[in-house]
Every structure is written in structure tokens, then in C-alpha cells.
Protein backbone atom coordinates (compact mmCIF):
# COMPACT_ATOMS: atom_id res chain seq x y z
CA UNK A 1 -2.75 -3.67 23.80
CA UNK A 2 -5.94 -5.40 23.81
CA UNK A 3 -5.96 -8.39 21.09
CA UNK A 4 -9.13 -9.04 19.08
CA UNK A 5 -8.59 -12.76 17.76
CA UNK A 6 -12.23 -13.08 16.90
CA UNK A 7 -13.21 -10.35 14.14
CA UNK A 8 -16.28 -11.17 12.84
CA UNK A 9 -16.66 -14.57 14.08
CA UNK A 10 -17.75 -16.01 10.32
CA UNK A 11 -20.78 -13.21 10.33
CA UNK A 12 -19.27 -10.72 7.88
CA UNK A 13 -21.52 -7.71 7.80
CA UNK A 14 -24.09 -7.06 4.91
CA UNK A 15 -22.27 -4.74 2.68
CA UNK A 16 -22.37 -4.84 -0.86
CA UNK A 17 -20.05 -3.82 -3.08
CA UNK A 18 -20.90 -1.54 -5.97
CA UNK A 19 -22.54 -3.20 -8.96
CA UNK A 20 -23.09 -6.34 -6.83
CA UNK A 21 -19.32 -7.04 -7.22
CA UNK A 22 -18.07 -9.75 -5.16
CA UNK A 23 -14.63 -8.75 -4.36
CA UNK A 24 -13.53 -5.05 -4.15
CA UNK A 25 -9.46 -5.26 -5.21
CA UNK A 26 -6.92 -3.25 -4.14
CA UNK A 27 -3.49 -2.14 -6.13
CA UNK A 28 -1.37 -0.72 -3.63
CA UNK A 29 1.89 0.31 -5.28
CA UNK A 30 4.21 1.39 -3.06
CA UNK A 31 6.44 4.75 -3.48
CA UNK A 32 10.07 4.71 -0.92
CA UNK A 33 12.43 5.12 -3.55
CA UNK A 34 14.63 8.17 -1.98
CA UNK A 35 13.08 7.76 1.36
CA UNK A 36 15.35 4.68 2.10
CA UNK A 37 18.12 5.00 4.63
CA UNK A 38 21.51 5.80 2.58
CA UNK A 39 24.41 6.65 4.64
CA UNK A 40 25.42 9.13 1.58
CA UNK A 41 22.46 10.73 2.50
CA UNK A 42 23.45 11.52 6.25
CA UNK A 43 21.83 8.48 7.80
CA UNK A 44 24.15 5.72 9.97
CA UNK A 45 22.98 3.01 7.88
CA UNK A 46 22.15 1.93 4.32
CA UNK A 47 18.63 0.25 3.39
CA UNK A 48 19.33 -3.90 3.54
CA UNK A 49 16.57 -5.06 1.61
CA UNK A 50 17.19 -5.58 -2.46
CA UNK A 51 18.33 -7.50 -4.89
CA UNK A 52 22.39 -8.23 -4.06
CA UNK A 53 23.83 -8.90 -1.11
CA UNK A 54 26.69 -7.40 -0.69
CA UNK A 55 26.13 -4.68 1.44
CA UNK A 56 28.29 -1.75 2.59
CA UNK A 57 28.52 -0.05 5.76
CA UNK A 58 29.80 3.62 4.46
CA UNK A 59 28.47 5.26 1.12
CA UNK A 60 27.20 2.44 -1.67
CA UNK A 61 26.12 3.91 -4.99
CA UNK A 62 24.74 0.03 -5.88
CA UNK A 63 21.42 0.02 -3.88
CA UNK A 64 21.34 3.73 -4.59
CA UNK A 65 21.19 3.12 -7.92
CA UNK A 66 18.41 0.03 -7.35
CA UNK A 67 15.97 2.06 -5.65
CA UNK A 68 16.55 4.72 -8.61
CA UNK A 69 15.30 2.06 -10.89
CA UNK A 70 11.93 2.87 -9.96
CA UNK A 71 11.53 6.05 -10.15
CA UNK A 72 13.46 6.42 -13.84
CA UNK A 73 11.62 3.49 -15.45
CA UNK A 74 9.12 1.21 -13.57
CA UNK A 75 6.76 3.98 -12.91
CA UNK A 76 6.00 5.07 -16.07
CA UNK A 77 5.85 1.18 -16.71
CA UNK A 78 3.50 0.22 -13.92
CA UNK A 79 1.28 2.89 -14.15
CA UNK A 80 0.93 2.70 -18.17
CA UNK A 81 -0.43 -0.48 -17.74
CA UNK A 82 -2.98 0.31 -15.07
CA UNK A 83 -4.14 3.00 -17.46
CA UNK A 84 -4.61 0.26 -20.34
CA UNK A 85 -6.87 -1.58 -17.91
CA UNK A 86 -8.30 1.40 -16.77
CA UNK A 87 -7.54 -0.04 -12.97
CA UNK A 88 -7.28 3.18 -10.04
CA UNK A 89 -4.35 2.12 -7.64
CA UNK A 90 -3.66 3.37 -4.11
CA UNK A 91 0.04 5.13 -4.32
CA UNK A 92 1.33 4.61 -0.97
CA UNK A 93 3.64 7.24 -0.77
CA UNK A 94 6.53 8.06 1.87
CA UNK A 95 6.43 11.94 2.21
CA UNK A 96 10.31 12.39 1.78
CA UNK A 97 9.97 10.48 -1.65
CA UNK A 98 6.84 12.63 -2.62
CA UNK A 99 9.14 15.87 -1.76
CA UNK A 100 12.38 14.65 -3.48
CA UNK A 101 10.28 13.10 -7.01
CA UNK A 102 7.22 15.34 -7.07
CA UNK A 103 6.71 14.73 -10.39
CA UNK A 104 5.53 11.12 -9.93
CA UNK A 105 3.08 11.74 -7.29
CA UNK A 106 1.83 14.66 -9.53
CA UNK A 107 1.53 12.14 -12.44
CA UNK A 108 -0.39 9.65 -10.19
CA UNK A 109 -2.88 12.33 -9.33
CA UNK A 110 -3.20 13.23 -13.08
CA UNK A 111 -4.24 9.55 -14.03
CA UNK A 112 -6.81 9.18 -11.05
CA UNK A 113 -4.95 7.63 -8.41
CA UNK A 114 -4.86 8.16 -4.66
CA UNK A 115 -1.97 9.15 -3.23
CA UNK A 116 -1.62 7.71 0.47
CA UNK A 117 1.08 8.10 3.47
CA UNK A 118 3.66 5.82 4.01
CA UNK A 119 5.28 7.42 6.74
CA UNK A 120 8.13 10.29 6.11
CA UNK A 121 10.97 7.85 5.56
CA UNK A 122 10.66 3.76 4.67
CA UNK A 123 10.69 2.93 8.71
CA UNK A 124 8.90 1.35 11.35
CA UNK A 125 7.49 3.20 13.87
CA UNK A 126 7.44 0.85 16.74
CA UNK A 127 10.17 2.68 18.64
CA UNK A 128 9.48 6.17 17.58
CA UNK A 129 8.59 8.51 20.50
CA UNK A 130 4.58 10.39 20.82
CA UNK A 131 5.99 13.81 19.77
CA UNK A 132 8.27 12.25 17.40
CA UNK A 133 6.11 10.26 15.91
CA UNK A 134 3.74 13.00 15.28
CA UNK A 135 6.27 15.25 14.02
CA UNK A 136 6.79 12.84 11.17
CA UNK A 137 2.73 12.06 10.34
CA UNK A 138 2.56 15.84 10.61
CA UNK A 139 6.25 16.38 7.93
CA UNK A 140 4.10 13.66 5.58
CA UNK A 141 1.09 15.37 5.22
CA UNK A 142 2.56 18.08 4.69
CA UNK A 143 4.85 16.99 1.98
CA UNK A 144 2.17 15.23 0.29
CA UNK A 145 -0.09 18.08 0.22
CA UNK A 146 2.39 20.51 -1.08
CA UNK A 147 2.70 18.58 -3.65
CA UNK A 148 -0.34 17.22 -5.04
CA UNK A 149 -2.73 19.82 -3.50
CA UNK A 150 -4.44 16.85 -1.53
CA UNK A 151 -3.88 15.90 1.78
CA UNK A 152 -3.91 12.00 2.55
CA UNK A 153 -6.62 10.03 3.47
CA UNK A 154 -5.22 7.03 4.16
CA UNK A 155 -2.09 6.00 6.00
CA UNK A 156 0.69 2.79 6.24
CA UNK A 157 3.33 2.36 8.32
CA UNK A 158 6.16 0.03 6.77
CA UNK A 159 6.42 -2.66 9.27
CA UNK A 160 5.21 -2.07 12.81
CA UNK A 161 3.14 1.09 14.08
CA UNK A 162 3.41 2.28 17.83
CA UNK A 163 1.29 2.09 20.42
CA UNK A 164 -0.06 5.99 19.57
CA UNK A 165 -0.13 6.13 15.85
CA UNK A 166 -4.20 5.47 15.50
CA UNK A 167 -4.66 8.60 17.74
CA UNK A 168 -2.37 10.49 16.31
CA UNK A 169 -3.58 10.00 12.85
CA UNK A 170 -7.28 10.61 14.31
CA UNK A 171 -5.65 13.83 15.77
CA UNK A 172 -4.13 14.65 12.15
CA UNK A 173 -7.77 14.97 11.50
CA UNK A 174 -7.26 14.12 7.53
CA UNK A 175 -7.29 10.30 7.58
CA UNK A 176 -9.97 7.85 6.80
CA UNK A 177 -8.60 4.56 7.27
CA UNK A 178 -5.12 3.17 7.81
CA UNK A 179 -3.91 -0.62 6.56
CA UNK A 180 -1.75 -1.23 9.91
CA UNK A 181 -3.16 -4.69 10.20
CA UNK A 182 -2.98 -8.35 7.89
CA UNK A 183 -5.85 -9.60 9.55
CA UNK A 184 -8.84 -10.17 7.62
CA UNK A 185 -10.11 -10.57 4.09
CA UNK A 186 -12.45 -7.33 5.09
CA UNK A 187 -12.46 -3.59 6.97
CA UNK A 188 -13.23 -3.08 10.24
CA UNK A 189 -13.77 -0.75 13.04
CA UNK A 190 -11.89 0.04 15.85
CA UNK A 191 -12.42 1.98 19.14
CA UNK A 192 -9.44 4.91 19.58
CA UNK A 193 -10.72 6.54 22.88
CA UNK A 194 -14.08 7.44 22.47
CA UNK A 195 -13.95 7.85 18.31
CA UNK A 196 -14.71 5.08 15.99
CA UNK A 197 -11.72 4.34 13.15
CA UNK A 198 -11.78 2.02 9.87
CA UNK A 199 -8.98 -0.10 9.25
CA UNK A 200 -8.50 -1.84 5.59
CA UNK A 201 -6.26 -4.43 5.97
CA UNK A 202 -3.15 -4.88 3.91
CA UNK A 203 -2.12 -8.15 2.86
CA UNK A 204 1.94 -9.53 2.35
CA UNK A 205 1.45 -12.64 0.80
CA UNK A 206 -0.11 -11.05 -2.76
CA UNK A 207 2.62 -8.84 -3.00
CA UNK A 208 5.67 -8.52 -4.25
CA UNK A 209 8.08 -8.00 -1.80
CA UNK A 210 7.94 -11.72 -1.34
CA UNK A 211 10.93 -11.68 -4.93
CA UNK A 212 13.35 -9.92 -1.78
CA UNK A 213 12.01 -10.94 1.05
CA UNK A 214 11.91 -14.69 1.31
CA UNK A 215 12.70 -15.64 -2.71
CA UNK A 216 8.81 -17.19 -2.34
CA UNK A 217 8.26 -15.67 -5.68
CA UNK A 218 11.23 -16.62 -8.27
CA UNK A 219 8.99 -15.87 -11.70
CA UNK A 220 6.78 -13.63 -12.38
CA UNK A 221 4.41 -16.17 -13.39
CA UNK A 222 4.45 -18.02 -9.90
CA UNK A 223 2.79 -14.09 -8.48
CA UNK A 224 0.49 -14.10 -11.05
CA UNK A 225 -0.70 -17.69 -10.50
CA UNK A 226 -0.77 -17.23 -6.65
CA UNK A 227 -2.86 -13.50 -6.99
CA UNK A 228 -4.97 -14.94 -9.27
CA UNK A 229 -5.56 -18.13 -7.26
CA UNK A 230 -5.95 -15.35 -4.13
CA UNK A 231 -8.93 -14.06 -6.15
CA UNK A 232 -10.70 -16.90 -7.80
CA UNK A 233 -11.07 -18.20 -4.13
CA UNK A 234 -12.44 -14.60 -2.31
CA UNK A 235 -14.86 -14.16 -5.21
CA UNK A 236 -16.03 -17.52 -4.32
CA UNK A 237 -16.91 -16.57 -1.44
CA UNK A 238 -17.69 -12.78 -2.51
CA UNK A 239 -20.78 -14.42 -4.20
CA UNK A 240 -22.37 -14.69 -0.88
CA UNK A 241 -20.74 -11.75 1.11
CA UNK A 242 -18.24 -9.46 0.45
CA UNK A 243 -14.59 -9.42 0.29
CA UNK A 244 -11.50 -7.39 -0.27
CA UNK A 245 -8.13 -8.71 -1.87
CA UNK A 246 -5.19 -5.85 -1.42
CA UNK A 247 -2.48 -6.73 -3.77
CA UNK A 248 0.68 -4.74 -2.86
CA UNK A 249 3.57 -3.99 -5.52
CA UNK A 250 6.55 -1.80 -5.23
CA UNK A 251 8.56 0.45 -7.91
CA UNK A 252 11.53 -1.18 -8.25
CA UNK A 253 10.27 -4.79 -8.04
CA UNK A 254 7.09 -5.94 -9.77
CA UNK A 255 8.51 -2.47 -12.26
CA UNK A 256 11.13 -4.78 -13.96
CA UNK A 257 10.53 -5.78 -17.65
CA UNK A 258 11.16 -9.64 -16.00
CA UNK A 259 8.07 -9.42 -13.47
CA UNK A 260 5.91 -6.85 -15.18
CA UNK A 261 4.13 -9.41 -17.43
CA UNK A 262 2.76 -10.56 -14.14
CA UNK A 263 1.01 -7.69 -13.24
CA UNK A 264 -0.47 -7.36 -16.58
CA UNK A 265 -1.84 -10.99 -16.57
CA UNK A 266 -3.47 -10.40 -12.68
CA UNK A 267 -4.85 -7.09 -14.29
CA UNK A 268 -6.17 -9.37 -17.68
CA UNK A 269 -7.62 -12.13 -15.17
CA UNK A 270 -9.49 -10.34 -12.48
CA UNK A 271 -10.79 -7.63 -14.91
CA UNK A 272 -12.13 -10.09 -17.15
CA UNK A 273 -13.57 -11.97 -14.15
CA UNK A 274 -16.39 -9.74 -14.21
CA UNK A 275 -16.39 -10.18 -10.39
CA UNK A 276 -14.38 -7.25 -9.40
CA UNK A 277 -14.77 -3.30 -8.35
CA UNK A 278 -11.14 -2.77 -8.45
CA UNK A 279 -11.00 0.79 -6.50
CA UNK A 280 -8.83 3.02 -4.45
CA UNK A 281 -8.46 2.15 -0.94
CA UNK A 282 -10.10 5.91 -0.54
CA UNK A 283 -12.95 4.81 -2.66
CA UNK A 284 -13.47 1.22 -0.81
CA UNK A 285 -13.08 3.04 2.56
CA UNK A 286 -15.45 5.71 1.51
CA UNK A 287 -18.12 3.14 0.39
CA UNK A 288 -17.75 1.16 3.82
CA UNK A 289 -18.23 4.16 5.98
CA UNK A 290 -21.26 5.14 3.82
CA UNK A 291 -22.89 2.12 4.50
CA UNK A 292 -22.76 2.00 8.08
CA UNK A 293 -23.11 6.00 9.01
């Protein structure tokens, strides 16, 4: 795999955002909960990331019942107050959750939201065979598209693709973009054979996995602060070219009464701003490709 440490070597392209907005923002939630591994559910191992840590190795009805959190209460939570600020969020949706709680993705299409791929279960694909691997892009779309009556434009791999996922997703023939990379403050192109693909990057450190993942995040209020801080600086330097913040959340986490407030203040702060297109990753990759056909 050829490296490209280099980017755009401090000369971002001339793009503009609409309205002359400095910083196009991203709300990513992310939708796994029934696409974790459970071992009730047939698989050899249970899901190891959430919030106690006493795991099981045979059937355990406790992180079952976490990951059910969000799809009984925090959605209706999270995307109520996206509607009050009248933000459009990219629902990055594993196609096994999509097929086992349509209603959500349903509701997310009713409100104006894109609803994205995010593989068929919560996995990497690093280690995932060609045919496999496209047997399970394939199993999303179609899960997706059955129910929402849209087929995904855009496309996230939890953790680390394979060497063959950007050609098979160019082969799917449905995607724009994917956000397989945490490299840049901006999209970009890349070369897959002889076609031409746009990559939005995705971001972990403005997101909310960081309350499981490393305990970066104790309060709600430290997020907030440090997304908020995230912006202020890109539309900074928005004000002379343009940037993109992604700002990833996930059901069960930022969807707790405890950390919600925090996603209502980053919503408050960056709307007020007056700085910000906040748009669906569709809608930023959309804009990108338009301006350079």
C-alpha cells in the first residue's frame, strides 16, 4: 500500500463552502446497536467495548441490554435535538442493525438525514477475504435499501478496511465517498485503478467513543469544551480556506441523559457561530465533487 504522508502540502484547494461558510461540520451518529457480536446471537464472542467490565464468555444479557439503550431511548433523544437545531446528521448505519430496527433508519430518513453503511455487522474488515468482503458491502446495501428505499452513498468501516474495499465499493457502483481515513481536516481524491474516488475523512478525537475507549472524556462538558475548541480553531482557519470538522457520536453513548447536554451545547455553539454549513456527509461530498467535475 502506497502511503501519501504529504496531502496537500499546506495548499488546500480553492473550494468554498456554501454561503461562504468557513467550516462545513459533520454529525456522524453512529447506528450498531444489534449488529454487535453476542454469543446469544450465534456468534463465538460477545462485543468488549461498553460501559462495565465484567465480561462473559457464554450468553450475557448486561451488554445486551446496553446496546438496547440506544435504540429504546437515545435515538429519539439525539435526533429530537438535531431537529430543534434544525442540524442534518449522517446515520452511519450497520446493515444488520438497519434490518433488525427498521423503524429508526425509516425515522432518520423522515427527518432529512442520510443514512450511510457501516459495514453488515460492527467489524473490521482487515482480515475479511475479496469475495467475502463483497458479500457483506453487497448484504448492506441491500439491507439498507430495503428499508429506506435509498441505497447508500457513503460507506465506513469500523476500524480497519482491507486492502480491496475502495474497489469493491467503486464496483458496488452506489457510493460517493467513504470516511476510511483520520487524515486531514479536508476531502480528497484517490486513484483506485484507473477511477478517481473521494474520501471525507472521519475524525476519533471529536467523538464520543473516547467516554469507553480511553475514559479521555469523563463529563459531558469536557466533549463539549474540546468540540467546540475543535471548531473555534478550523473556522479560524476556514476564514481563509476551507475546512471540515466530522464530529462522531454513537446511540448508546453521547444518547444518555448524563452526556446529552453536551451535544446540545456543541449544537448551541457552532450554530450560533455563524461560521458553519453543518451538512450531510452526502451533501459535503456532493458539493466537493461539483466543484472539481
Amino acid at each position: 500500500m502506497v502511503r501519501d504522508l504529504i496531502g496537500y502540502g499546506g495548499k488546500p484547494p480553492h473550494v468554498s463552502w456554501p454561503k461562504g461558510k468557513a467550516v462545513a461540520v459533520s454529525f456522524v451518529v453512529n447506528f450498531e446497536e444489534g449488529s454487535e457480536f453476542t454469543v446469544s446471537g450465534g456468534d463465538d464472542h460477545n462485543e468488549a467495548i461498553y460501559e462495565v467490565v465484567h465480561g462473559l464468555k457464554g450468553n450475557d444479557p448486561c451488554i445486551e441490554s446496553h446496546f438496547e439503550y440506544g435504540t429504546r431511548a437515545a435515538w429519539w433523544r439525539i435526533m429530537d435535538l438535531l431537529d430543534r437545531y434544525q442540524a442534518k446528521a449522517t446515520v452511519s448505519a450497520c446493515g444488520y442493525a438497519v434490518e433488525r430496527s427498521p423503524l429508526l433508519a425509516q425515522d432518520a430518513v423522515r427527518r432529512g438525514h442520510e443514512v450511510s453503511a457501516h459495514g453488515w455487522r460492527w467489524e473490521s474488515h482487515a482480515d475479511l477475504g475479496e469475495a467475502e468482503e463483497r458479500e457483506r458491502i453487497h448484504r448492506t446495501v441491500s439491507a439498507i435499501e430495503a428499508v429506506t428505499g435509498q441505497k447508500p452513498r457513503g460507506w465506513h468501516t469500523r476500524s480497519a478496511s482491507s486492502p480491496n474495499t475502495r474497489r469493491l465499493l467503486l464496483e458496488a457502483g452506489n457510493f460517493l465517498y467513504d470516511s476510511d481515513a483520520y487524515n486531514d481536516d479536508l476531502p480528497y481524491f484517490v486513484s483506485i485503478g484507473d477511477k478517481r474516488h473521494l474520501v471525507l475523512p472521519y475524525a476519533f478525537d471529536t467523538n464520543d467513543m473516547q467516554f469507553q475507549n480511553t475514559q479521555r472524556f469523563a463529563l459531558g462538558a469536557e466533549f463539549a469544551t474540546y468540540v467546540c475548541d475543535a471548531y473555534d480553531w478550523l473556522a479560524q482557519e476556514g476564514s481563509m480556506a476551507p475546512r471540515m470538522l466530522s464530529i462522531g457520536l454513537h446511540l448508546r453513548m453521547i444518547g444518555r441523559p448524563g452526556r446529552i447536554g453536551a451535544l446540545d451545547r456543541i449544537l448551541r455553539h457552532i450554530t450560533q457561530s455563524g461560521t458553519a454549513w453543518i451538512a450531510t456527509r452526502e451533501q459535503i461530498a456532493r458539493h466537493w465533487l461539483a466543484q472539481h467535475p
